[in-house]
Protein backbone atom coordinates (compact mmCIF):
# COMPACT_ATOMS: atom_id res chain seq x y z
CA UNK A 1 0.00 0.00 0.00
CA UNK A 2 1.04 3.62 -1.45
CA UNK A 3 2.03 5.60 2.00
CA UNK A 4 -0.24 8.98 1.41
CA UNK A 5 0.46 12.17 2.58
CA UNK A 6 -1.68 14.20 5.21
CA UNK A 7 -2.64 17.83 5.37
CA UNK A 8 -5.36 17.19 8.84
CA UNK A 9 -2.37 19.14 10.65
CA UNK A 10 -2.72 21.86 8.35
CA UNK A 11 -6.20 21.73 7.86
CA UNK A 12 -7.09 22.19 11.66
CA UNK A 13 -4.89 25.04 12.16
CA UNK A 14 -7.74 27.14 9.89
CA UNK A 15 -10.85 24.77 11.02
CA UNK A 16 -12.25 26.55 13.84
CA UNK A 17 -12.32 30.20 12.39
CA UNK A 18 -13.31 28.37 9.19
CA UNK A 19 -16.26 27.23 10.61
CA UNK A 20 -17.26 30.25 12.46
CA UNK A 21 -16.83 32.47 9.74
CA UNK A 22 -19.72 30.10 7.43
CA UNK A 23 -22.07 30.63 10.67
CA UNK A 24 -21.37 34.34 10.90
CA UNK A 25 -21.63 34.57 6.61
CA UNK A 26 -24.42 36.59 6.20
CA UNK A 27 -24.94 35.77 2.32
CA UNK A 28 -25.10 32.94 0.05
CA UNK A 29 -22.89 34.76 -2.39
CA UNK A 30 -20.33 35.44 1.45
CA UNK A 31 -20.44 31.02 1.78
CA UNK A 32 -18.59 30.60 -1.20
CA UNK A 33 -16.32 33.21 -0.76
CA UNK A 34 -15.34 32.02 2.33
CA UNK A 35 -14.93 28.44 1.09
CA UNK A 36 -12.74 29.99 -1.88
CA UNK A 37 -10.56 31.69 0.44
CA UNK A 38 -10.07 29.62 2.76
CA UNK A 39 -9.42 26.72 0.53
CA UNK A 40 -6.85 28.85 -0.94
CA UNK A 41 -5.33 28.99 2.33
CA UNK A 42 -5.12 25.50 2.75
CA UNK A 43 -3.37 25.12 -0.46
CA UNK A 44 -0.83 27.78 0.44
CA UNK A 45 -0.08 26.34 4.11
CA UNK A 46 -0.05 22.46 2.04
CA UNK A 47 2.98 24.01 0.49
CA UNK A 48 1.17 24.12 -3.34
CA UNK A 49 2.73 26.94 -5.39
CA UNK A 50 -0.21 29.16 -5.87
CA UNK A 51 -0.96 32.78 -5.94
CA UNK A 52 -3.93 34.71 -5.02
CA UNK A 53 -5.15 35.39 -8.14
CA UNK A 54 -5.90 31.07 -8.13
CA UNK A 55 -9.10 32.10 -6.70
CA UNK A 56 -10.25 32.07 -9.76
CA UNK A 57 -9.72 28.59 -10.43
CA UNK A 58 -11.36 27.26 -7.74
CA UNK A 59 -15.28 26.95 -8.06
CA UNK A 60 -17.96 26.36 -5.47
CA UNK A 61 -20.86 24.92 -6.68
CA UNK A 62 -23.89 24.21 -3.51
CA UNK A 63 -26.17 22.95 -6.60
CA UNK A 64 -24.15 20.26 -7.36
CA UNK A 65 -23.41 16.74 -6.06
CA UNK A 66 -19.30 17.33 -5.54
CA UNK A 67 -20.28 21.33 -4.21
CA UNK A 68 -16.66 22.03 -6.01
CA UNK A 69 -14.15 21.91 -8.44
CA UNK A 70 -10.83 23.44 -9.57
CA UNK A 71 -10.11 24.86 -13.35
CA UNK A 72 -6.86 24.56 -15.07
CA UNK A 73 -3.91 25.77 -14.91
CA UNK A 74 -4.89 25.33 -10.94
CA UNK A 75 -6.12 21.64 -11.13
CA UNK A 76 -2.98 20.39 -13.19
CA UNK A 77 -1.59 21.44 -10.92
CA UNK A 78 -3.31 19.48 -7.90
CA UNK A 79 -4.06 16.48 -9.76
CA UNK A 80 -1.15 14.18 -8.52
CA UNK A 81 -1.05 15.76 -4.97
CA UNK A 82 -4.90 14.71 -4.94
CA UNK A 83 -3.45 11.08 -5.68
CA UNK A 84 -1.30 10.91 -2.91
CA UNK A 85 -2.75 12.95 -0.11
CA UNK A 86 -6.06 13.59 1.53
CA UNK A 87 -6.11 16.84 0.23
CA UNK A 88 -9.17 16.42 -1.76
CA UNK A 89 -11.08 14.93 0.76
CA UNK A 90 -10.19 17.21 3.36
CA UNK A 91 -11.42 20.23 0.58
CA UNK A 92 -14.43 17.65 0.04
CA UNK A 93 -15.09 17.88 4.02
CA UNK A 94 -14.73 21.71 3.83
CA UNK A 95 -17.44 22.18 0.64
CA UNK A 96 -19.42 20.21 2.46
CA UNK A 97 -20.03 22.70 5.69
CA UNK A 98 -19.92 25.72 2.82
CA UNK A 99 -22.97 23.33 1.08
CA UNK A 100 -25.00 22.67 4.43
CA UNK A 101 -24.88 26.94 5.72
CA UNK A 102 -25.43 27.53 1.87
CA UNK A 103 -28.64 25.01 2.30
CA UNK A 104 -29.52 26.15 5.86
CA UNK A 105 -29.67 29.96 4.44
CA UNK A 106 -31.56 29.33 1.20
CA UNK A 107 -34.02 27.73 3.50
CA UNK A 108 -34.42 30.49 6.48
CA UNK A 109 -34.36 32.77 3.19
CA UNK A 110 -38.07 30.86 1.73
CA UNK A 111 -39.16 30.48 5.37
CA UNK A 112 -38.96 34.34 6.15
CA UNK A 113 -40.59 35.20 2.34
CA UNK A 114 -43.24 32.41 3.15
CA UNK A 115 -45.18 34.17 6.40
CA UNK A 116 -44.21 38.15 4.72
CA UNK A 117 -47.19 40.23 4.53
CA UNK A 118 -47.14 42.42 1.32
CA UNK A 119 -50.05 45.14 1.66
């Protein structure tokens, strides 16, 4: 068996202020910036040669089953890390939390429009 690398050190040195910023996001449009930048940041403390402007390669999507996906030149880039770490499952674990506040927002959102009075 392959010996994979691990980035949970890494990843848990961001978790908790990762997590409160989704609760304290105050848009759906603020979820998957946060889950942009900080998945940048992860990269960046994994050691992965990236700049800022890689934001743009990196794509969360609440609608859909994965909730994200990188673009090239980024995910060329990630590909064989992906192979040999739990990168992508840690990123997985993070989309995931971004998907459920997205969820839990779009929800309180039809709740609150469902009992408005318009006069």
């Amino acid at each position: 068996m392959e010996k994979q690398d691990s980035f949970m050190k890494q990843f848990r040195t961001i978790e908790h202020e990762y997590r409160e910023r989704l609760a304290e996001a105050k848009s759906t449009s603020e979820v998957g910036d946060i889950f942009i930048d900080y998945t940048l940041m992860l990269l960046k403390q994994a050691e992965v040669e990236v700049s800022n402007k890689a934001v743009e390669y990196i794509v969360f999507d609440p609608e859909a089953e994965v909730a994200f996906r990188f673009e090239k030149p980024l995910l060329d880039k990630l590909e064989g890390l992906f192979e040999s770490s739990d990168l992508k499952n840690i990123i997985a674990k993070m989309a995931e939390s971004a998907k459920h506040r997205y969820i839990q927002m779009t929800h309180d959102s039809d709740r609150t429009s469902m009992f408005r009075r318009h006069t």
